[in-house]
PDB file of N, CA and C in Angstrom:
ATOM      1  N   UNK A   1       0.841  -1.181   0.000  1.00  0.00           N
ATOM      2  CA  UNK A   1       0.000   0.000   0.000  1.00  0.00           C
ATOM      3  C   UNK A   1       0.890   1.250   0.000  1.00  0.00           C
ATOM      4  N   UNK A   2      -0.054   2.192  -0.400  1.00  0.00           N
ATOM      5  CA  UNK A   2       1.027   3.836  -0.374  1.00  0.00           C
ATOM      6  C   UNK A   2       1.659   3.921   0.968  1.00  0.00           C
ATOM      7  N   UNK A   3       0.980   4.005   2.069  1.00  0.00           N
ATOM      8  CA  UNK A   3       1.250   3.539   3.843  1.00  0.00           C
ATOM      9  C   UNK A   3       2.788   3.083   3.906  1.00  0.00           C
ATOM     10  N   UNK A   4       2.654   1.416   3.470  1.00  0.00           N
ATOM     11  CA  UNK A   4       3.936   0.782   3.515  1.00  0.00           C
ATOM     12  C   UNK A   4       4.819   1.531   2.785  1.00  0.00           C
ATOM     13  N   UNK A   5       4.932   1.752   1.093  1.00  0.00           N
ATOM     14  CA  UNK A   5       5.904   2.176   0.829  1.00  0.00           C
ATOM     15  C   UNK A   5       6.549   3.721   1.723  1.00  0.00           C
ATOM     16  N   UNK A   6       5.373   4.555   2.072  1.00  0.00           N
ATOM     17  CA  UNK A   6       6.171   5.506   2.628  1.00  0.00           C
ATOM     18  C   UNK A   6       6.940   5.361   3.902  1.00  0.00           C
ATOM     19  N   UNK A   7       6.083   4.145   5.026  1.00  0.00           N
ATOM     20  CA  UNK A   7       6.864   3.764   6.384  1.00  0.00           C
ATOM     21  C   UNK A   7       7.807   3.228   5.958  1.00  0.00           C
ATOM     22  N   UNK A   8       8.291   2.138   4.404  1.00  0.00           N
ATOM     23  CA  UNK A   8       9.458   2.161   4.473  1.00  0.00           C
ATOM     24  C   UNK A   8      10.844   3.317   3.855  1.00  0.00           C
ATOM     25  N   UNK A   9      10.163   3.877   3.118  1.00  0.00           N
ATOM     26  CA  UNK A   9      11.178   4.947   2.780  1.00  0.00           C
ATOM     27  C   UNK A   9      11.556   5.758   4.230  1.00  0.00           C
ATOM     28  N   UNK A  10      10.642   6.210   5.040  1.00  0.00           N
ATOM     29  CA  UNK A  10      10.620   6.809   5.884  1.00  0.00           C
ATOM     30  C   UNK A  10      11.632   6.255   7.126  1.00  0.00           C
ATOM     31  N   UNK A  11      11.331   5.052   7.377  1.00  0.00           N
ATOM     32  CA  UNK A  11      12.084   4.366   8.427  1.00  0.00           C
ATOM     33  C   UNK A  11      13.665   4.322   7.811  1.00  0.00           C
ATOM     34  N   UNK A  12      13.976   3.513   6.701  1.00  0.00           N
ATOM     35  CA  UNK A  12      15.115   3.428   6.076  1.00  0.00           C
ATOM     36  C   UNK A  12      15.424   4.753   5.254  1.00  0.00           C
ATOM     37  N   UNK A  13      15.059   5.722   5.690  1.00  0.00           N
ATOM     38  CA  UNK A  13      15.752   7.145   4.923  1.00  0.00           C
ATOM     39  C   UNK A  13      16.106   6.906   3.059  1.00  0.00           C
ATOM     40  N   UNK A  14      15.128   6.177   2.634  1.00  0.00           N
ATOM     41  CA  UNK A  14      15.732   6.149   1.230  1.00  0.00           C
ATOM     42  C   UNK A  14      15.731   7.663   0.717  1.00  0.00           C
ATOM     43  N   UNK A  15      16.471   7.446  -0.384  1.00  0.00           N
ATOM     44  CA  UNK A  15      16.876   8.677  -1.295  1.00  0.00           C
ATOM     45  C   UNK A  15      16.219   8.587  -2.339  1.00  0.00           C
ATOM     46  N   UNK A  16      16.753   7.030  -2.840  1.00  0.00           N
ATOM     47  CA  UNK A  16      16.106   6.991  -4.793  1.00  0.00           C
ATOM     48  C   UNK A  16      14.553   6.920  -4.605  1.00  0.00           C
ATOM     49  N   UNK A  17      14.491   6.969  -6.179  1.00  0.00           N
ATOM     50  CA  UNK A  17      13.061   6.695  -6.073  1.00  0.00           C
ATOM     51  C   UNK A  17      12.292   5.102  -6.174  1.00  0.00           C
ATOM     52  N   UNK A  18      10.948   5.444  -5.479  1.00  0.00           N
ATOM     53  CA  UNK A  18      10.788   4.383  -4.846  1.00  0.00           C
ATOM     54  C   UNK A  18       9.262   4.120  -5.686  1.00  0.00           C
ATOM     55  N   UNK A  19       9.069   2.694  -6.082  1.00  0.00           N
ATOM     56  CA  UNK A  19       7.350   2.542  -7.084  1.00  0.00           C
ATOM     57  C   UNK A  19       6.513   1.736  -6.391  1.00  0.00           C
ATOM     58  N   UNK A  20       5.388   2.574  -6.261  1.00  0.00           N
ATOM     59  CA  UNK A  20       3.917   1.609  -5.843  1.00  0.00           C
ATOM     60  C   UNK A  20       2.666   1.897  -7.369  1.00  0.00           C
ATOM     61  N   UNK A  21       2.278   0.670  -7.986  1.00  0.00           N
ATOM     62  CA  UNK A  21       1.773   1.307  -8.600  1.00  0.00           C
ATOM     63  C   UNK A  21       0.355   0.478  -8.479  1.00  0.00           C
ATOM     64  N   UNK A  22      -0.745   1.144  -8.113  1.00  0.00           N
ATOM     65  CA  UNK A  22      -1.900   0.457  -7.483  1.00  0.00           C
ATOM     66  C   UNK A  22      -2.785  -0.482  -8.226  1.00  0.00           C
ATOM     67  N   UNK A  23      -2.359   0.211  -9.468  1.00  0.00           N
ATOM     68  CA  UNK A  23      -2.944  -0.894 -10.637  1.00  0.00           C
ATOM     69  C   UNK A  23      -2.523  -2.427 -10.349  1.00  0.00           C
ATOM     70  N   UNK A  24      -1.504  -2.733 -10.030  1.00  0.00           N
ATOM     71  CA  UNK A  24      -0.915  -4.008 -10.371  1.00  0.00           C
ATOM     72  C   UNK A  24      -0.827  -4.496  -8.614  1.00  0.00           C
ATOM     73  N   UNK A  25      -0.759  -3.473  -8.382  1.00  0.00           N
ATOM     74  CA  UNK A  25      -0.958  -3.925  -6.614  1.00  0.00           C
ATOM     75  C   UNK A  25      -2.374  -4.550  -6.131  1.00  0.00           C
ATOM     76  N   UNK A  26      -3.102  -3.529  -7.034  1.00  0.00           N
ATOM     77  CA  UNK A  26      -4.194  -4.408  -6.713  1.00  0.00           C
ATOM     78  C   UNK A  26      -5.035  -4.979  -7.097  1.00  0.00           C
ATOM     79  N   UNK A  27      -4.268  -5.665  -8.498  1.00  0.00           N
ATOM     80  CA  UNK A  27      -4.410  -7.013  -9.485  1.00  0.00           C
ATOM     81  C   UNK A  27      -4.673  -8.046  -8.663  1.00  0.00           C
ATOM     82  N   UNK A  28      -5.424  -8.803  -9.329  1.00  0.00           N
ATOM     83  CA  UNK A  28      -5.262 -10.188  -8.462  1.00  0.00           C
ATOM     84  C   UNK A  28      -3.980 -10.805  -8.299  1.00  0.00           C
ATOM     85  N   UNK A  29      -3.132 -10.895  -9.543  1.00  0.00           N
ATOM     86  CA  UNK A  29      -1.666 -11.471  -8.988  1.00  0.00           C
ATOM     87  C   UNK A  29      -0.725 -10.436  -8.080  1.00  0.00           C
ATOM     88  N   UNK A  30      -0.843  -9.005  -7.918  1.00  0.00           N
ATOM     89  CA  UNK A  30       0.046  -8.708  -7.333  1.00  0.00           C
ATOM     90  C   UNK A  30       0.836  -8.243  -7.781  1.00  0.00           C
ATOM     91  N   UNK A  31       1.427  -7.463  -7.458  1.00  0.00           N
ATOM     92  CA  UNK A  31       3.093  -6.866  -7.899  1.00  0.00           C
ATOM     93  C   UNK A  31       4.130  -7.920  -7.988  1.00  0.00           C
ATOM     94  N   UNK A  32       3.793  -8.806  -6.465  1.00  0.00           N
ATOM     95  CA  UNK A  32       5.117  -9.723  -6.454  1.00  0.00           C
ATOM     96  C   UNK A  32       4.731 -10.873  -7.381  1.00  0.00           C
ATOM     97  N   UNK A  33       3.845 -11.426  -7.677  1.00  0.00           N
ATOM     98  CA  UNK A  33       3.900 -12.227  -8.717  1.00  0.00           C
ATOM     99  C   UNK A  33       4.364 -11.387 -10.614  1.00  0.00           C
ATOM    100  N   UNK A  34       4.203 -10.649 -10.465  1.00  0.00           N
ATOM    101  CA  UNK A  34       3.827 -10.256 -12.018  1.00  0.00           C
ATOM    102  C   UNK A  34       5.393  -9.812 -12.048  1.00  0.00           C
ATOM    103  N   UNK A  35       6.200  -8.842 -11.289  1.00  0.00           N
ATOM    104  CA  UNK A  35       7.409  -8.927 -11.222  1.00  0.00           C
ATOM    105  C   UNK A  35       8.383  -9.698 -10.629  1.00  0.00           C
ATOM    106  N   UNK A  36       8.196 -10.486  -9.929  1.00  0.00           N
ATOM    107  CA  UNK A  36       9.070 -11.636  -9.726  1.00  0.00           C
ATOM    108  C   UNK A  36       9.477 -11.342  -8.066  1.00  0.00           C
ATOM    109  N   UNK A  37       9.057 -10.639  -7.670  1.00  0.00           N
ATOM    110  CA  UNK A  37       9.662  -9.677  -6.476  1.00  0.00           C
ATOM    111  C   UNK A  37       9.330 -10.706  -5.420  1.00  0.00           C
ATOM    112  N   UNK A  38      10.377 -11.201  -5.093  1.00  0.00           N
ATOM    113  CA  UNK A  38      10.939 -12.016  -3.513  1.00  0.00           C
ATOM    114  C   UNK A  38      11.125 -11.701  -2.058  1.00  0.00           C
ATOM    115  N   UNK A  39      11.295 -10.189  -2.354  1.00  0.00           N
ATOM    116  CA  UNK A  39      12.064  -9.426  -1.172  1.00  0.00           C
ATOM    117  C   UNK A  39      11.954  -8.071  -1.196  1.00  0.00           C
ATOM    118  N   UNK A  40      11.916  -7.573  -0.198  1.00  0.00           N
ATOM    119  CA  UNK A  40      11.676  -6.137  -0.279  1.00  0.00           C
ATOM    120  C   UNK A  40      12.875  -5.358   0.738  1.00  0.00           C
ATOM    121  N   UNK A  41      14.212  -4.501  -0.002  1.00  0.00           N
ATOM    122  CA  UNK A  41      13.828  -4.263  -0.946  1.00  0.00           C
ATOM    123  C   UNK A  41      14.375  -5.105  -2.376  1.00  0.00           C
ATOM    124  N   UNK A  42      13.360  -4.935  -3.538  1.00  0.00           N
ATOM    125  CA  UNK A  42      13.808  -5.439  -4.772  1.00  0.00           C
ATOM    126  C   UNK A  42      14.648  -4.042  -6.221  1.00  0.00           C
ATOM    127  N   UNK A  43      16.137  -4.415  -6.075  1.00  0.00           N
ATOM    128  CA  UNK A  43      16.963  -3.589  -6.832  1.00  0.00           C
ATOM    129  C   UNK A  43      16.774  -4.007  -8.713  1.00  0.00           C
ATOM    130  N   UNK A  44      16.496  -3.434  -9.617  1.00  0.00           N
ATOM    131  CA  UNK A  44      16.260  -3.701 -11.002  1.00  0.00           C
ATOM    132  C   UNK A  44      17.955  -2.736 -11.474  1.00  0.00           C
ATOM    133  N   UNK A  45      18.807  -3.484 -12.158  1.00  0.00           N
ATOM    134  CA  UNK A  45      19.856  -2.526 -13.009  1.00  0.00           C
ATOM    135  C   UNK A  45      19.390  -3.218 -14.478  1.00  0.00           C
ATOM    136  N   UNK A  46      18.973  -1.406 -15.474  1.00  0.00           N
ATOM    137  CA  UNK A  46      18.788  -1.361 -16.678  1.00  0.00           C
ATOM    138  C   UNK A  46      19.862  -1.105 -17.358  1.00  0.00           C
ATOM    139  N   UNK A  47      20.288  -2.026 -18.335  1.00  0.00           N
ATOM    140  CA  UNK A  47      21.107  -1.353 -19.695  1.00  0.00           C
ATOM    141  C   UNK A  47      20.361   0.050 -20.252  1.00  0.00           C
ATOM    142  N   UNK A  48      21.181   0.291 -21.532  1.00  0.00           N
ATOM    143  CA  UNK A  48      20.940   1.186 -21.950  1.00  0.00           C
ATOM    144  C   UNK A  48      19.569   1.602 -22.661  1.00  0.00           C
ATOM    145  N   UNK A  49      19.234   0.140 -22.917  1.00  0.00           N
ATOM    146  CA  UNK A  49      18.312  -0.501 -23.932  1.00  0.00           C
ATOM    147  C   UNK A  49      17.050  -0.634 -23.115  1.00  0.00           C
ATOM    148  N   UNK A  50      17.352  -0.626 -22.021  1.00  0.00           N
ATOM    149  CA  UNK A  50      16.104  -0.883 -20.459  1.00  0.00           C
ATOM    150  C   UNK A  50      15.694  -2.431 -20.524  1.00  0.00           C
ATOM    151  N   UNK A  51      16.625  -3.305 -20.331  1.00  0.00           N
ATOM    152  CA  UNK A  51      17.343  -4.418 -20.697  1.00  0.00           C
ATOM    153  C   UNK A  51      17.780  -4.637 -19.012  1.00  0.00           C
ATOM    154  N   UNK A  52      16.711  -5.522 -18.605  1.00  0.00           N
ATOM    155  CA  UNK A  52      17.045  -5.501 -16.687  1.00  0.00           C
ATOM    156  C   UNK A  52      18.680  -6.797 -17.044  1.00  0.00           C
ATOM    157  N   UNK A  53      19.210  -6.391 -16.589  1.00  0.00           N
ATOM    158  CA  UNK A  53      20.843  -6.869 -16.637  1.00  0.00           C
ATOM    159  C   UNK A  53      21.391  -7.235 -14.937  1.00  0.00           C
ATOM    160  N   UNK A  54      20.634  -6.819 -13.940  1.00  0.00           N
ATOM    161  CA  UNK A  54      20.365  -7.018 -12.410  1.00  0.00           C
ATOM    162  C   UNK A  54      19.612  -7.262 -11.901  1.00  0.00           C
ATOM    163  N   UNK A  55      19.140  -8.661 -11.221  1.00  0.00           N
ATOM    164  CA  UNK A  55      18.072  -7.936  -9.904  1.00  0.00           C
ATOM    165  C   UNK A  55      18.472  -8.763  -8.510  1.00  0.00           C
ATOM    166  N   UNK A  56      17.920  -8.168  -7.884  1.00  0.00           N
ATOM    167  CA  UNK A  56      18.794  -8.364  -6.541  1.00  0.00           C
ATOM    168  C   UNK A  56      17.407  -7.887  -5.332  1.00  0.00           C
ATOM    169  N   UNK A  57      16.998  -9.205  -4.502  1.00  0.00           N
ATOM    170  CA  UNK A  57      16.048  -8.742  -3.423  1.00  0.00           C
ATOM    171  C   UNK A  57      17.161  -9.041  -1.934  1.00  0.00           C
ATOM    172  N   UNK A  58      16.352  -7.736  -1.355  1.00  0.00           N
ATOM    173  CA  UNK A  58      17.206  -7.812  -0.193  1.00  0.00           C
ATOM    174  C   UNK A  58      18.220  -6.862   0.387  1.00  0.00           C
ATOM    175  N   UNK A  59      18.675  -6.642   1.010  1.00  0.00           N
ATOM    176  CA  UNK A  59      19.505  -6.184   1.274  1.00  0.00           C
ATOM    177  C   UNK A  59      21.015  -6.459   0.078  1.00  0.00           C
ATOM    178  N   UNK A  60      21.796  -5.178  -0.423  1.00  0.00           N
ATOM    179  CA  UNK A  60      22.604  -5.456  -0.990  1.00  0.00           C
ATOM    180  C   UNK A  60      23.886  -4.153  -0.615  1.00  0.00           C
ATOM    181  N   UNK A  61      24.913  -4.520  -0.435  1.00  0.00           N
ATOM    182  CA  UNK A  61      25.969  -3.599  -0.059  1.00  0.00           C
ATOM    183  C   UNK A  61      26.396  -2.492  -0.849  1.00  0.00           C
ATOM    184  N   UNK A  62      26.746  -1.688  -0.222  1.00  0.00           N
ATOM    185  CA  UNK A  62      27.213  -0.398  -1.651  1.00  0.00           C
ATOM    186  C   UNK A  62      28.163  -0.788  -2.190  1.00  0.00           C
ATOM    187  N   UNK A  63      29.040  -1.831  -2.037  1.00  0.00           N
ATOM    188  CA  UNK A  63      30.364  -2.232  -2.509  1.00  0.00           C
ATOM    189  C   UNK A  63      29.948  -3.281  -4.178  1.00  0.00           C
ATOM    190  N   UNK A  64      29.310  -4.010  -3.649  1.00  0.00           N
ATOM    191  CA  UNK A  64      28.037  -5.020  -4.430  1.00  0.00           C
ATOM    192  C   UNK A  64      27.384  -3.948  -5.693  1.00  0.00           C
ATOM    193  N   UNK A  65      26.541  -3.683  -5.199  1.00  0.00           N
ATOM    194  CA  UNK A  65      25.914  -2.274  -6.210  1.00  0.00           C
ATOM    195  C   UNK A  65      27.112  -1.656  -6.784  1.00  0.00           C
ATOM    196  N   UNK A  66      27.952  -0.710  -6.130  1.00  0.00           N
ATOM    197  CA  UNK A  66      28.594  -0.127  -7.482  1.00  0.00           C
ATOM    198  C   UNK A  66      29.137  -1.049  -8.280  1.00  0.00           C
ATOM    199  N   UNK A  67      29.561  -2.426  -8.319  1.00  0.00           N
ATOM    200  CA  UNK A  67      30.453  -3.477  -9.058  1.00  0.00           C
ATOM    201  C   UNK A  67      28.980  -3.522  -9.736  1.00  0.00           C
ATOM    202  N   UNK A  68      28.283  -4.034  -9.637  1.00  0.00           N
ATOM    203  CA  UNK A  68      26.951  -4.355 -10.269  1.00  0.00           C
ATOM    204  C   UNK A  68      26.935  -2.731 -11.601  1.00  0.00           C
ATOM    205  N   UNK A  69      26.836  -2.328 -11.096  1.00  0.00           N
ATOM    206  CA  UNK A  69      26.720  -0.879 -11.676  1.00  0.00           C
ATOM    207  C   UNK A  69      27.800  -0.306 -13.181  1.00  0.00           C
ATOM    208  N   UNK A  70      28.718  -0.684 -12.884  1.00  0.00           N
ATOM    209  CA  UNK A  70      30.050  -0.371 -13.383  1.00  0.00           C
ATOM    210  C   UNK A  70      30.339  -1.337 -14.441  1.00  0.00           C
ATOM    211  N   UNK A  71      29.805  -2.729 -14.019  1.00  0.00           N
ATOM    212  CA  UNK A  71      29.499  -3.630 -15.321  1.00  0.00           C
ATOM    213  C   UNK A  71      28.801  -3.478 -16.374  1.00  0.00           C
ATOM    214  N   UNK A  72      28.177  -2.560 -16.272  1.00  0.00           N
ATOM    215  CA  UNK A  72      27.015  -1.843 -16.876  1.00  0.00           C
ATOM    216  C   UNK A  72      27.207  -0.783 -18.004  1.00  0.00           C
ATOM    217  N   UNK A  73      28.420  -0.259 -17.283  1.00  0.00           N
ATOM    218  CA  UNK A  73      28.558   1.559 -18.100  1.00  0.00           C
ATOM    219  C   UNK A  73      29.730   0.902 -19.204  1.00  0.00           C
TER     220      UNK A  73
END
């Protein structure tokens, strides 16, 4: 719900931006079925092409992410 996503941005101080989109939330399958989403949170890295080339649920390190990242550019 809008609720959750903001208690979690809020609690964990996120920065980036963050998607609820109610349509699919409140599909019968769900967000987490229709995107694959395991874990919250769930990280997507796009190529150039918007070509998901990452995904990653969970907790992931900044050390992790920028290597993830850098494979990329």
């Amino acid at each position: 719900s809008p609720a959750d996503v903001g208690w979690f941005v809020d609690t964990f101080r996120v920065k980036h931006p963050t998607l609820y989109d109610p349509n699919v939330a409140d599909s019968k399958l769900g967000e987490a079925a229709i995107f694959g989403i395991q874990g919250y949170p769930t990280i997507y890295l796009l190529d150039k092409d918007l070509i998901v080339r990452y995904s990653g649920s969970g907790e992931i390190s900044l050390a992790d992410l920028q290597t993830q990242i850098l494979k990329l550019l």
